[in-house]
PDB file of N, CA and C in Angstrom:
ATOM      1  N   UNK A   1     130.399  18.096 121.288  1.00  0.00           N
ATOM      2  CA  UNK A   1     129.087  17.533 120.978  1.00  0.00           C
ATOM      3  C   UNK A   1     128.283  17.333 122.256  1.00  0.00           C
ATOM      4  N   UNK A   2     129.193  16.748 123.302  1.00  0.00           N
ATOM      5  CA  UNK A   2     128.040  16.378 124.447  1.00  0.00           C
ATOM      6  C   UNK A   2     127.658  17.973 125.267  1.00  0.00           C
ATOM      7  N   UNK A   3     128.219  18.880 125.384  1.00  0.00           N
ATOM      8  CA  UNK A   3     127.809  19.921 125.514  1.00  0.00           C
ATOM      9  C   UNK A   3     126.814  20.568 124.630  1.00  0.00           C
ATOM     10  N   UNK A   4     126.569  20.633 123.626  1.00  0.00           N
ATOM     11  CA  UNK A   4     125.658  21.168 122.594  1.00  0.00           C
ATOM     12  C   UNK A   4     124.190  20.282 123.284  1.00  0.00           C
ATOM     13  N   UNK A   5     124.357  18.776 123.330  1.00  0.00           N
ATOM     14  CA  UNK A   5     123.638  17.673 123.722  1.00  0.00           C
ATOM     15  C   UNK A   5     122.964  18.172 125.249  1.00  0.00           C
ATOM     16  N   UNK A   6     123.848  18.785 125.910  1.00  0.00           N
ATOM     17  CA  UNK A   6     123.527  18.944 127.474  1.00  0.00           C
ATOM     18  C   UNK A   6     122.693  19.999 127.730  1.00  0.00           C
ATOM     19  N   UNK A   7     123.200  21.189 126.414  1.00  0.00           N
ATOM     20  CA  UNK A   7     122.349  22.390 126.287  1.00  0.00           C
ATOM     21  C   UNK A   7     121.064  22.361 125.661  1.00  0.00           C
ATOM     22  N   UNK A   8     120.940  21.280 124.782  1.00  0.00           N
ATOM     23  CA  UNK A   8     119.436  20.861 124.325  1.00  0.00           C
ATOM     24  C   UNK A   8     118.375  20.250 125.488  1.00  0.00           C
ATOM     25  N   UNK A   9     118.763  19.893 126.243  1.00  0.00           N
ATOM     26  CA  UNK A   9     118.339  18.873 127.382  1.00  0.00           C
ATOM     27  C   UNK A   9     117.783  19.834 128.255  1.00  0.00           C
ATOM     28  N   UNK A  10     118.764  20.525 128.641  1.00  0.00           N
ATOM     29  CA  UNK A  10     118.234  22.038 129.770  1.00  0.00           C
ATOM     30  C   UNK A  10     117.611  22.565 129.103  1.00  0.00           C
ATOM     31  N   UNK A  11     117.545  22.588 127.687  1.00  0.00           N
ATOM     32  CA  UNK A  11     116.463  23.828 127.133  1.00  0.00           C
ATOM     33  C   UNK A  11     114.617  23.040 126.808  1.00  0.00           C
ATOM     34  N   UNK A  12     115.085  21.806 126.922  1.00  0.00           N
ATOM     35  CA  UNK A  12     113.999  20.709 127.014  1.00  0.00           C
ATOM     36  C   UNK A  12     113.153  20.778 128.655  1.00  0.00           C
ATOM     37  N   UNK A  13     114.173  20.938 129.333  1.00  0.00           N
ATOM     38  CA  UNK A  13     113.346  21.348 131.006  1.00  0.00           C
ATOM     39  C   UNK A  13     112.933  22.640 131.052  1.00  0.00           C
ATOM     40  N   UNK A  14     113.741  23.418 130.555  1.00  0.00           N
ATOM     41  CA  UNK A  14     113.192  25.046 130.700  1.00  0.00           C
ATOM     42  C   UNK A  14     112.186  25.215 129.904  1.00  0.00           C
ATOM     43  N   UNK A  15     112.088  24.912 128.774  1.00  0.00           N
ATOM     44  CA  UNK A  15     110.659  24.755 128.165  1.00  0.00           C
ATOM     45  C   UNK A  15     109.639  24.234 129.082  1.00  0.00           C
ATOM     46  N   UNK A  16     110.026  22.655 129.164  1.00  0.00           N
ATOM     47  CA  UNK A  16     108.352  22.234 129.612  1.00  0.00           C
ATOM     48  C   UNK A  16     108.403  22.656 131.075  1.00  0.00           C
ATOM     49  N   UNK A  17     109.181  22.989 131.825  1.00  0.00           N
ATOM     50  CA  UNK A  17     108.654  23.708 132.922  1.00  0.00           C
ATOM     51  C   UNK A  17     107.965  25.108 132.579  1.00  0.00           C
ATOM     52  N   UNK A  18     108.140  26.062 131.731  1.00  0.00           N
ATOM     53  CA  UNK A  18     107.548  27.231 131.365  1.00  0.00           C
ATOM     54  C   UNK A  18     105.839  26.558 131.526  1.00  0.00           C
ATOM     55  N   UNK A  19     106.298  25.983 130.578  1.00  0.00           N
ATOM     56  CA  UNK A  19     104.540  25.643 130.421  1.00  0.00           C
ATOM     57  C   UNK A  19     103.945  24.856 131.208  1.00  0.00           C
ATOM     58  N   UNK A  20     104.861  24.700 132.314  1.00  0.00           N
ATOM     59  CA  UNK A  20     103.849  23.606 133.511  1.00  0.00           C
ATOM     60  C   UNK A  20     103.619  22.869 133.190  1.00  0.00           C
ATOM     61  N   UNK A  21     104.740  21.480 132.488  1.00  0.00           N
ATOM     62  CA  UNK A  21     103.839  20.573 131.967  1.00  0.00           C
ATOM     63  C   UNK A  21     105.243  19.708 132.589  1.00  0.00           C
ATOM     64  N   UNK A  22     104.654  18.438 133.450  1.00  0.00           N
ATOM     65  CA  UNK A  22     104.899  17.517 134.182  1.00  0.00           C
ATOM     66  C   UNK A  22     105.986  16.404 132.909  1.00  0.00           C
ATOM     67  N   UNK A  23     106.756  16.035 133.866  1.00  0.00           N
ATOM     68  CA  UNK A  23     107.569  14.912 132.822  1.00  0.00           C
ATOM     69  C   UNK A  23     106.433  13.317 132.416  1.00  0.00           C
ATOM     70  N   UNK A  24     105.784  13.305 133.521  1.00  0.00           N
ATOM     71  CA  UNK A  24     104.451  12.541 132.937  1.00  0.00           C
ATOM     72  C   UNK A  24     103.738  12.503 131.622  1.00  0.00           C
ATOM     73  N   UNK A  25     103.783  13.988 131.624  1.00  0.00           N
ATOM     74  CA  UNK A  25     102.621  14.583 130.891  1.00  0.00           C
ATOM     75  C   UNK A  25     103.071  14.711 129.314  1.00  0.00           C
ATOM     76  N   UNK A  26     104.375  14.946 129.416  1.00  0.00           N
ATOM     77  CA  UNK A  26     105.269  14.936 128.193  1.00  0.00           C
ATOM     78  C   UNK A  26     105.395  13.375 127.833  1.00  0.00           C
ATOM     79  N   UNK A  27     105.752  12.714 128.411  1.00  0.00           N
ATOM     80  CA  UNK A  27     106.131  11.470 128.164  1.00  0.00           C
ATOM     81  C   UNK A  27     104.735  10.759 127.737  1.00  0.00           C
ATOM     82  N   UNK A  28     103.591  10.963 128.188  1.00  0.00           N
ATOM     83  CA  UNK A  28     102.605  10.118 127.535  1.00  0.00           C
ATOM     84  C   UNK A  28     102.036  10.736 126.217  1.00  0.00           C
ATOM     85  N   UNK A  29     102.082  12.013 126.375  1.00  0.00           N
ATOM     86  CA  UNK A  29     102.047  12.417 124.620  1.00  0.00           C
ATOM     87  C   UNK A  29     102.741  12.020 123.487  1.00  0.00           C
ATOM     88  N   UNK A  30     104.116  11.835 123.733  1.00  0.00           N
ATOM     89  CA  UNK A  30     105.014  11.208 123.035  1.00  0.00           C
ATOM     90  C   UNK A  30     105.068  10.037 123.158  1.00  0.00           C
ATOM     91  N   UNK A  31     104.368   9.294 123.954  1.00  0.00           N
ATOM     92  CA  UNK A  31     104.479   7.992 123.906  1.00  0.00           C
ATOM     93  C   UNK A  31     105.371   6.807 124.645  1.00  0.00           C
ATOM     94  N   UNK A  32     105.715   7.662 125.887  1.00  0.00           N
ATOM     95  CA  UNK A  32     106.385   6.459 126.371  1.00  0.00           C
ATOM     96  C   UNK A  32     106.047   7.169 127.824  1.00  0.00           C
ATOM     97  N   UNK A  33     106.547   5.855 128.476  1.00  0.00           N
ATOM     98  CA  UNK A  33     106.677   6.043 130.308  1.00  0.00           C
ATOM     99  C   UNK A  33     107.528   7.162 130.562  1.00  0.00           C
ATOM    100  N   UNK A  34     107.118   7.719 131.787  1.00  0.00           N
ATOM    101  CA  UNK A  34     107.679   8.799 132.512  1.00  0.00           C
ATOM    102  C   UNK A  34     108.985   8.519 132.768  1.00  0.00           C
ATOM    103  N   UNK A  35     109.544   7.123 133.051  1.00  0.00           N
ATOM    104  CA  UNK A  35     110.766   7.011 133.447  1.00  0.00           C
ATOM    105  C   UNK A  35     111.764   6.865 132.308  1.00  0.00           C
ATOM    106  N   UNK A  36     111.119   6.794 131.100  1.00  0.00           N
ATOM    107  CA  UNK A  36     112.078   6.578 130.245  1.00  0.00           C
ATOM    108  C   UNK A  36     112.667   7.994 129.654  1.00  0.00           C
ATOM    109  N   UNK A  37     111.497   8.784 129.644  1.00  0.00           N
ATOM    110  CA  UNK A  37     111.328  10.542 128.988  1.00  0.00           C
ATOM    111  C   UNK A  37     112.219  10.644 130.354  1.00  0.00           C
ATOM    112  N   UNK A  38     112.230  10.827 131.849  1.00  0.00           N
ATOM    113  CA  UNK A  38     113.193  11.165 132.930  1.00  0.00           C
ATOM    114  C   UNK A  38     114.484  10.682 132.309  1.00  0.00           C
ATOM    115  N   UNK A  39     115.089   9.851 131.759  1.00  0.00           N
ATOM    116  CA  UNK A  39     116.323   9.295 131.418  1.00  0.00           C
ATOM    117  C   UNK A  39     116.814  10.278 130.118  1.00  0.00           C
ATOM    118  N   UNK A  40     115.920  10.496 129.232  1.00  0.00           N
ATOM    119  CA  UNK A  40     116.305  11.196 128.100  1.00  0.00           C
ATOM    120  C   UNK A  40     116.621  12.723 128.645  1.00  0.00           C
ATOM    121  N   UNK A  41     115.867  13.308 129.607  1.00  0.00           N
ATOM    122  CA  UNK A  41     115.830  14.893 130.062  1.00  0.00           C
ATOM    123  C   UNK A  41     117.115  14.830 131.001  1.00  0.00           C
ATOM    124  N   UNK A  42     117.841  13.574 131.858  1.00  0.00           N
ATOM    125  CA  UNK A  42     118.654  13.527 132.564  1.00  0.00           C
ATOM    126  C   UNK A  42     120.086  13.437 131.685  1.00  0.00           C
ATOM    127  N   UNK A  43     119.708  12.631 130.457  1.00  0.00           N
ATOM    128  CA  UNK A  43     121.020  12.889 129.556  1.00  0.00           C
ATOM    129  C   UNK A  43     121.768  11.542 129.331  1.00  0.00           C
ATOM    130  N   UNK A  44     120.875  10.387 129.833  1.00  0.00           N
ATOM    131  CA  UNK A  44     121.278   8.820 130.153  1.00  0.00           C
ATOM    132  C   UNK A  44     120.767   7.601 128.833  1.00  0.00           C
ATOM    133  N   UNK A  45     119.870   7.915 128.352  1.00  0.00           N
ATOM    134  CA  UNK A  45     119.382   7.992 127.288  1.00  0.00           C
ATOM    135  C   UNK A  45     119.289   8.818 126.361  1.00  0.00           C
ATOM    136  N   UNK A  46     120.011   8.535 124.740  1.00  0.00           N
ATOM    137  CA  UNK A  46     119.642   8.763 123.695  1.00  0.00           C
ATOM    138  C   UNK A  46     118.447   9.688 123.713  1.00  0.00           C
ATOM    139  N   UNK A  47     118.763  10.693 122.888  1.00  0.00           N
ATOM    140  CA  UNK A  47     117.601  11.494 122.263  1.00  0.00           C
ATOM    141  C   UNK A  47     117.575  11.806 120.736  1.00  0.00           C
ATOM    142  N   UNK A  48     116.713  10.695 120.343  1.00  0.00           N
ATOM    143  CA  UNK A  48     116.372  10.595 118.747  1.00  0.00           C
ATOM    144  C   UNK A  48     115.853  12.019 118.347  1.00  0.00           C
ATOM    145  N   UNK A  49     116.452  12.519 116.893  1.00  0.00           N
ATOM    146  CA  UNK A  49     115.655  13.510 116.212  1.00  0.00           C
ATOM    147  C   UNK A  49     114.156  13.200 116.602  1.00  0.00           C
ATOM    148  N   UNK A  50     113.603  12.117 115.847  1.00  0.00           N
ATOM    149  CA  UNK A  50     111.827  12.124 115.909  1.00  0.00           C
ATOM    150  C   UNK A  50     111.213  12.171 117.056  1.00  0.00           C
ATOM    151  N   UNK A  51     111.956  11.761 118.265  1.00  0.00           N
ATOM    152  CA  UNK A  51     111.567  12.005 119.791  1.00  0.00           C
ATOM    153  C   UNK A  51     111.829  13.581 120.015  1.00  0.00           C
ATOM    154  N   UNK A  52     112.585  14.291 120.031  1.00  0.00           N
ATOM    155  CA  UNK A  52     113.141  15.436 119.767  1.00  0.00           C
ATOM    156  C   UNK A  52     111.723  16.344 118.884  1.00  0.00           C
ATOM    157  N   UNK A  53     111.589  15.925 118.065  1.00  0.00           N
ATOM    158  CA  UNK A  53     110.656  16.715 117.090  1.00  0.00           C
ATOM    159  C   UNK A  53     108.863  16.916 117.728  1.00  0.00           C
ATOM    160  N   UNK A  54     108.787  15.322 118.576  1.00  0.00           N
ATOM    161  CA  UNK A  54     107.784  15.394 119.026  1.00  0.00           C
ATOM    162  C   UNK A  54     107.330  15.949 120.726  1.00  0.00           C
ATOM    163  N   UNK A  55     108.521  15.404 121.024  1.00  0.00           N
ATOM    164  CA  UNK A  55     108.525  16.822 122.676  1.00  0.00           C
ATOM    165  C   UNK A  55     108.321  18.393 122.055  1.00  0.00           C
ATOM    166  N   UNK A  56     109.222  18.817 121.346  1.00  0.00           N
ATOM    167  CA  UNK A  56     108.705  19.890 120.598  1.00  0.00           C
ATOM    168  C   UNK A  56     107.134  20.365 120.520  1.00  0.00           C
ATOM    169  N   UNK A  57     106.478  19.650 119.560  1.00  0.00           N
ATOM    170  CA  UNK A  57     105.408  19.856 119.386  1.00  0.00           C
ATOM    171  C   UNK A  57     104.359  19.910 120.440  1.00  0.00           C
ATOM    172  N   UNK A  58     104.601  18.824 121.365  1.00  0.00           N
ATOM    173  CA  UNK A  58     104.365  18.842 122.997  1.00  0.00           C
ATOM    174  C   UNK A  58     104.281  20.108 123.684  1.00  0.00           C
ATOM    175  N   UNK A  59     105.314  20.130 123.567  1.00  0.00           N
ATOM    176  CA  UNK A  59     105.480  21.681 124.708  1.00  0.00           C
ATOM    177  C   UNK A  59     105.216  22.595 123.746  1.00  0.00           C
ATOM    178  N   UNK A  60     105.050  23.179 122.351  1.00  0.00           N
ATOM    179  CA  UNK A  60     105.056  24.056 121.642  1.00  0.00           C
ATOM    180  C   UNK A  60     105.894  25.223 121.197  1.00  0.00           C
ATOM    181  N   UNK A  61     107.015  24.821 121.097  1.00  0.00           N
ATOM    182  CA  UNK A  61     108.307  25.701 120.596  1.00  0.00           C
ATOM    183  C   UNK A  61     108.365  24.567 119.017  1.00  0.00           C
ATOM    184  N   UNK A  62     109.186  25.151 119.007  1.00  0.00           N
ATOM    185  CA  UNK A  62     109.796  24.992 117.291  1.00  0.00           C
ATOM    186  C   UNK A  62     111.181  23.855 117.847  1.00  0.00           C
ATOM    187  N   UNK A  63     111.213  23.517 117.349  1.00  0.00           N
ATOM    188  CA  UNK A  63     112.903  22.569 117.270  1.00  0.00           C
ATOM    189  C   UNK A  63     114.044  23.234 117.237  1.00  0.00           C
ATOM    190  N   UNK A  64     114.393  24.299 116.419  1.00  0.00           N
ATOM    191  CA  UNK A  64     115.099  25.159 116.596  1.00  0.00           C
ATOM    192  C   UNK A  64     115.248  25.996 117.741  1.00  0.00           C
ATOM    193  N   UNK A  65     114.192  26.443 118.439  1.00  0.00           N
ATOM    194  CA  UNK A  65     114.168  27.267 119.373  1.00  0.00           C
ATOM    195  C   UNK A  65     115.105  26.120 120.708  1.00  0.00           C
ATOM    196  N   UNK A  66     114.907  25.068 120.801  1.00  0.00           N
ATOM    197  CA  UNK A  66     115.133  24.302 121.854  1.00  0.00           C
ATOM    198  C   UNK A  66     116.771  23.780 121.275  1.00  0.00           C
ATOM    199  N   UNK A  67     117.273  24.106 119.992  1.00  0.00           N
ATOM    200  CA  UNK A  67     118.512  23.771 119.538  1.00  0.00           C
ATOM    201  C   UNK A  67     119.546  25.162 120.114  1.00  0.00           C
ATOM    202  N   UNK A  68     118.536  25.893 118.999  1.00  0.00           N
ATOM    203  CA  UNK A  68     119.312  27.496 119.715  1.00  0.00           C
ATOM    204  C   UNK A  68     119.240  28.315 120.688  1.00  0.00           C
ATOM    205  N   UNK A  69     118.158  28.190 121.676  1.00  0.00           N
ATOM    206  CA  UNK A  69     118.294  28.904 122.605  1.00  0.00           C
ATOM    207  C   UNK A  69     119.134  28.992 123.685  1.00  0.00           C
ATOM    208  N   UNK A  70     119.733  29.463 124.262  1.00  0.00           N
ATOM    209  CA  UNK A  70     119.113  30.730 124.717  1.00  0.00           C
ATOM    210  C   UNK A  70     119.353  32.338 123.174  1.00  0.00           C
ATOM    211  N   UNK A  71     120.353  31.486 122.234  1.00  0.00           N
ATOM    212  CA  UNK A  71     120.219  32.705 121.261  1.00  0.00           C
ATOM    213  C   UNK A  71     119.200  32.585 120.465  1.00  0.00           C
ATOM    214  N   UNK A  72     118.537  33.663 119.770  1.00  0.00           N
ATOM    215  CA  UNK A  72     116.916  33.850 119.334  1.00  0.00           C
ATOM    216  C   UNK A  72     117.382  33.467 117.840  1.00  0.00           C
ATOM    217  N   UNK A  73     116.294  32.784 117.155  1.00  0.00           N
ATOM    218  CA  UNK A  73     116.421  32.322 116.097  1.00  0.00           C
ATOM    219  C   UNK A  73     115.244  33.023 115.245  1.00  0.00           C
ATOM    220  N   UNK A  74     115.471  33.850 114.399  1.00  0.00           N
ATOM    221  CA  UNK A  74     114.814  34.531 113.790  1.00  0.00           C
ATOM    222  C   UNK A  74     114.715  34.179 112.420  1.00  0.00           C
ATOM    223  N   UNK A  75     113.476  34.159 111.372  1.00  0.00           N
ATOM    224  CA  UNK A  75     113.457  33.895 110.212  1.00  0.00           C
ATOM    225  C   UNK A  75     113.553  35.204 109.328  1.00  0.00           C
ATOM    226  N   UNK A  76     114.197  35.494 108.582  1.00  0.00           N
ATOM    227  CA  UNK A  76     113.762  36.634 107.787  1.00  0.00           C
ATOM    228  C   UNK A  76     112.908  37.148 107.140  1.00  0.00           C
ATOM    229  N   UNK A  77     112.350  38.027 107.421  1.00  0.00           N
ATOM    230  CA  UNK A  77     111.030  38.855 106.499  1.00  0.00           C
ATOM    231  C   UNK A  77     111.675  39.273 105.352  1.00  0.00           C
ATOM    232  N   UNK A  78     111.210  39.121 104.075  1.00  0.00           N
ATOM    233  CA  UNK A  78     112.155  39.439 102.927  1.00  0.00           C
ATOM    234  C   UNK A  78     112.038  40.842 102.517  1.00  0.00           C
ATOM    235  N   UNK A  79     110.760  41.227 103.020  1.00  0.00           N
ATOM    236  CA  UNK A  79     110.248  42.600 103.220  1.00  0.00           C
ATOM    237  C   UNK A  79     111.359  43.200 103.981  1.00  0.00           C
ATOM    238  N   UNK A  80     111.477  43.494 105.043  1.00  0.00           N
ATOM    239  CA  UNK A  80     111.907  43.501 106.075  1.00  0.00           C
ATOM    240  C   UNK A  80     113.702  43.621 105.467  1.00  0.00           C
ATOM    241  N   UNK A  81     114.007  42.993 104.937  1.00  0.00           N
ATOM    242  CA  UNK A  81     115.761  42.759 104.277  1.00  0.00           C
ATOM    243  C   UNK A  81     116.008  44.096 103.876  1.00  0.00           C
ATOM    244  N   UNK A  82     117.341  44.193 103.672  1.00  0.00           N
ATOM    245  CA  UNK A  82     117.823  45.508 102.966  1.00  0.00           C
ATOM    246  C   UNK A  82     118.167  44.721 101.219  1.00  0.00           C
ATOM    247  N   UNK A  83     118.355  46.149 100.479  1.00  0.00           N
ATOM    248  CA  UNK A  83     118.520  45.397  99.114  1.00  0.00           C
ATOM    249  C   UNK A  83     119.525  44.258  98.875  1.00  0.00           C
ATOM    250  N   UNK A  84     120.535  44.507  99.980  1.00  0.00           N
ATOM    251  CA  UNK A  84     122.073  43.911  99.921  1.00  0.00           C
ATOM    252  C   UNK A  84     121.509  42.304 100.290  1.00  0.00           C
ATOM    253  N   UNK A  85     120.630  42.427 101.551  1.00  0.00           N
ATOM    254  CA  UNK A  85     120.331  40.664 101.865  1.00  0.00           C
ATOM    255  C   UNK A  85     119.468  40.660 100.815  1.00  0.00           C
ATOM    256  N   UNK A  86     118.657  41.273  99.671  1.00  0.00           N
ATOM    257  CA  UNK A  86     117.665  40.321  99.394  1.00  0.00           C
ATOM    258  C   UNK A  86     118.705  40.034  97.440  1.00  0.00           C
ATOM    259  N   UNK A  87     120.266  40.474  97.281  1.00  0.00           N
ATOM    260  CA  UNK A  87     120.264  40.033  96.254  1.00  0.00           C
ATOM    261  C   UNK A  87     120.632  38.524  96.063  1.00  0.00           C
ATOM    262  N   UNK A  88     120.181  37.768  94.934  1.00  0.00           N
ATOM    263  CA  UNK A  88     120.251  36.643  94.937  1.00  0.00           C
ATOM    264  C   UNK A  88     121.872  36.067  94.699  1.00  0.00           C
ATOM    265  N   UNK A  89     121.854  34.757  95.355  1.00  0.00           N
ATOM    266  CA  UNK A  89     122.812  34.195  95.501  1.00  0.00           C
ATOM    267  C   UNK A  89     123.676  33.647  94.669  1.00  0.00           C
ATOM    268  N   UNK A  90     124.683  33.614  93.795  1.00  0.00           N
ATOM    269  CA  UNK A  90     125.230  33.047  92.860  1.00  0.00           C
ATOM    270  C   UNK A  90     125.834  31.678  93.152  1.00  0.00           C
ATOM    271  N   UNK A  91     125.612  30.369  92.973  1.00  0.00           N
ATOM    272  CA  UNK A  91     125.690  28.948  93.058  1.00  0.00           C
ATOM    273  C   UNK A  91     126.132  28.282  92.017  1.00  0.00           C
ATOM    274  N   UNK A  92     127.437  27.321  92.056  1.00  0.00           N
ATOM    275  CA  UNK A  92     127.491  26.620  90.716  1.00  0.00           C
ATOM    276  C   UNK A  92     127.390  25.188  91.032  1.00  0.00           C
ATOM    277  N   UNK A  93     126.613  24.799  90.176  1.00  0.00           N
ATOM    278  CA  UNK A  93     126.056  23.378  90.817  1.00  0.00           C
ATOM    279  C   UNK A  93     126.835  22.486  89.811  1.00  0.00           C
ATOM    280  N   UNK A  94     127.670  21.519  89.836  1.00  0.00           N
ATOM    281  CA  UNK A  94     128.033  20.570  88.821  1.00  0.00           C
ATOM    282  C   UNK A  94     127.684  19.151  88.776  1.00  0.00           C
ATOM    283  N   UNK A  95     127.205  18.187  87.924  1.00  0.00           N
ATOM    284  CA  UNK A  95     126.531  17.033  88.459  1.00  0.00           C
ATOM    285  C   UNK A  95     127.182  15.721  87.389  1.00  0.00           C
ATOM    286  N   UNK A  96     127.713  15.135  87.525  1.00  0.00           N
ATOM    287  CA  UNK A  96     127.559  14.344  86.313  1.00  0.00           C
ATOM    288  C   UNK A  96     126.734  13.091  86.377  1.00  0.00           C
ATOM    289  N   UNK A  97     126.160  12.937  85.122  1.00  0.00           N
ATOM    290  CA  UNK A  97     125.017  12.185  85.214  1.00  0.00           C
ATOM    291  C   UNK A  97     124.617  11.345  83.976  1.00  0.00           C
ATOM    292  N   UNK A  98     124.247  10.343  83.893  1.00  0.00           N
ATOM    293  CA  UNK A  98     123.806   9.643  82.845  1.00  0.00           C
ATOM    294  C   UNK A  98     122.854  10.588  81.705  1.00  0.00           C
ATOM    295  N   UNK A  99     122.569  10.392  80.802  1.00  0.00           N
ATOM    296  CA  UNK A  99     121.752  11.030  79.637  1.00  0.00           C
ATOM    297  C   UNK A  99     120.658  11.232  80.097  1.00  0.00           C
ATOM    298  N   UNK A 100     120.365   9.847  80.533  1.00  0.00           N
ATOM    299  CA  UNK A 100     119.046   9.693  80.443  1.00  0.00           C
ATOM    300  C   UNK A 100     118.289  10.140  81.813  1.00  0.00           C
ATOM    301  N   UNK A 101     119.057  10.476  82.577  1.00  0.00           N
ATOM    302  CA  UNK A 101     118.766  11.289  83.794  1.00  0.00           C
ATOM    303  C   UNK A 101     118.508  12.657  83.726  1.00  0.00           C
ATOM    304  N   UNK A 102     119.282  13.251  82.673  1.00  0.00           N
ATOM    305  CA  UNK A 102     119.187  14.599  83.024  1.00  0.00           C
ATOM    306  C   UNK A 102     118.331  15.177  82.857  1.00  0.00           C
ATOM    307  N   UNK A 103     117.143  15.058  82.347  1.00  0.00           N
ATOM    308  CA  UNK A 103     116.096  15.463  82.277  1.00  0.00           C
ATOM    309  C   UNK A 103     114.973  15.527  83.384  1.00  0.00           C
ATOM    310  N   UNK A 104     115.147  14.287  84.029  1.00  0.00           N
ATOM    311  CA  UNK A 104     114.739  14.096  85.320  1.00  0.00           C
ATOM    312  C   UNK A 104     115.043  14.737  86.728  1.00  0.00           C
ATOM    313  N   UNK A 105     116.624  15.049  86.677  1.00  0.00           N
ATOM    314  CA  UNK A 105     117.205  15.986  87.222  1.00  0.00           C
ATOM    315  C   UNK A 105     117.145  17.464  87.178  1.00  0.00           C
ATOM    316  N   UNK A 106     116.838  17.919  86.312  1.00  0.00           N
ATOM    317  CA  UNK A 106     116.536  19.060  85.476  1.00  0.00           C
ATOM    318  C   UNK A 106     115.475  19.548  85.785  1.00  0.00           C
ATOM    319  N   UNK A 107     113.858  18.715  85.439  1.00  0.00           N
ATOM    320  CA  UNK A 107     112.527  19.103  86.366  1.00  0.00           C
ATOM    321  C   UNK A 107     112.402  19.097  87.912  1.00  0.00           C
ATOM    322  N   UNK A 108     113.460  18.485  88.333  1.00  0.00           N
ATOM    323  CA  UNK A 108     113.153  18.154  89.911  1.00  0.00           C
ATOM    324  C   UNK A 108     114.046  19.889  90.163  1.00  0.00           C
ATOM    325  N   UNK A 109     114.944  20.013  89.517  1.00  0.00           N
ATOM    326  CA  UNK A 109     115.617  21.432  90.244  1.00  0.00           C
ATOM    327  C   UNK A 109     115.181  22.592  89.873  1.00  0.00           C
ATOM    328  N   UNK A 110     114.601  22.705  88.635  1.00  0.00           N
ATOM    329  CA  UNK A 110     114.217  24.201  88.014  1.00  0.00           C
ATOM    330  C   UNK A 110     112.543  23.880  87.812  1.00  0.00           C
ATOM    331  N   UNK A 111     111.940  22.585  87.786  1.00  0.00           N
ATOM    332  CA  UNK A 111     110.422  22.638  87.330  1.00  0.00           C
ATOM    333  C   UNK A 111     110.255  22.391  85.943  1.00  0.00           C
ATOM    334  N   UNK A 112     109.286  22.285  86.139  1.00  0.00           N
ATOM    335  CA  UNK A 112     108.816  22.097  84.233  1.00  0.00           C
ATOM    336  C   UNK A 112     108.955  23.219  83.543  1.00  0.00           C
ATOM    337  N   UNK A 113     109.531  24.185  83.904  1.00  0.00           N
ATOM    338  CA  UNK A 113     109.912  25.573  82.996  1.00  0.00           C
ATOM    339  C   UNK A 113     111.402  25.223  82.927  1.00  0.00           C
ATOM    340  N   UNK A 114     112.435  24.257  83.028  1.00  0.00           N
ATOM    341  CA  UNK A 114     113.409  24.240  83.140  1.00  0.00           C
ATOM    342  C   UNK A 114     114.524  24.806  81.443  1.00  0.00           C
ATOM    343  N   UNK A 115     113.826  24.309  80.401  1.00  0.00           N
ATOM    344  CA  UNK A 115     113.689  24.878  79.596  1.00  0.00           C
ATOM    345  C   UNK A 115     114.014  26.115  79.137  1.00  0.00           C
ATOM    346  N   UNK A 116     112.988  27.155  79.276  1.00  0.00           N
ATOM    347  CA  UNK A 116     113.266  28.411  79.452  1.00  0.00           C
ATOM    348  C   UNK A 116     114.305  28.889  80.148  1.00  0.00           C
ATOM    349  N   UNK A 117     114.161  28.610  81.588  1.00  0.00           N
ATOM    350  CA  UNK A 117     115.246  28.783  82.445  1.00  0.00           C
ATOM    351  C   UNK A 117     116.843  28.331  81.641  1.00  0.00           C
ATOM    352  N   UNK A 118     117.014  27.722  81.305  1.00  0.00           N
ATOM    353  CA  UNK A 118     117.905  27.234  80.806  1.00  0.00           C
ATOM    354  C   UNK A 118     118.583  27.847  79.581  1.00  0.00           C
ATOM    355  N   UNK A 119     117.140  28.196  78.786  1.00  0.00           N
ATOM    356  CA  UNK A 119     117.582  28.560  77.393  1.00  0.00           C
ATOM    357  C   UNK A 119     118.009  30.409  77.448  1.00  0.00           C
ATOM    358  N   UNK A 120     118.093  30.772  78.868  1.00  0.00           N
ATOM    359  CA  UNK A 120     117.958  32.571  78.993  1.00  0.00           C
ATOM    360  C   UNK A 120     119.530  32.456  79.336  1.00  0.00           C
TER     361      UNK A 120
END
C-alpha cells in the first residue's frame, strides 16, 4: 500500500511540475497553506480522496491518470471494440429483500421499463 501511496505522490509532483505550477499555487486552489500541501506531496501527511480529487482538477489530469501512471489508462471506444469486447456480459445478481422493497429495487436497477425487461 505505501508504495502504491508513494507512486501517487511522485505522480502528483510530476504532474504539477509539467505544468509549472508552484506548490503555492496548488495549495491555495485547494485551499490550504503551502506547507501543509508540502507535507502531503512529501508523504507526511494524509492524502484524502477529496484533496486528491481536487489537486487533480488543479493541475488538470484526471484522477486516474495520477493513480495509474506511468501506465496509460485508456477508456474504450465501443466503436472502436472488436465484436468479442463489445458482447454483453452475463451477471447473476441475487438479493433478498422485503416485498415491499422490491419494487423499489427493481426501478432503481432496470428503470421504469423494468417490467418488460423482466417479463422477456
Amino acid at each position: 500500500m505505501k508504495k502504491e501511496r508513494n507512486n501517487i505522490l511522485e505522480n502528483i509532483v510530476k504532474f504539477r511540475k509539467e505544468k509549472g505550477f508552484s506548490q503555492d499555487y496548488v495549495a491555495s486552489r485547494v485551499g490550504m497553506k503551502q506547507s501543509g500541501y508540502a507535507l502531503i506531496e512529501s508523504g507526511e501527511r494524509g492524502l484524502q480522496y477529496n484533496v486528491l480529487l481536487q489537486i487533480a482538477m488543479v493541475i488538470g489530469v484526471d484522477v486516474i491518470e495520477i493513480i495509474a501512471h506511468p501506465n496509460e489508462y485508456v477508456e474504450k471506444d465501443i466503436a472502436s471494440c472488436s465484436a468479442d469486447e463489445r458482447e454483453p456480459v452475463e451477471a447473476i445478481l441475487q438479493i433478498k429483500l422485503q416485498s415491499d422493497k422490491k419494487d423499489q429495487v427493481l426501478k432503481l436497477v432496470f428503470g421504469e421499463n423494468n417490467l418488460e425487461i423482466l417479463n422477456k
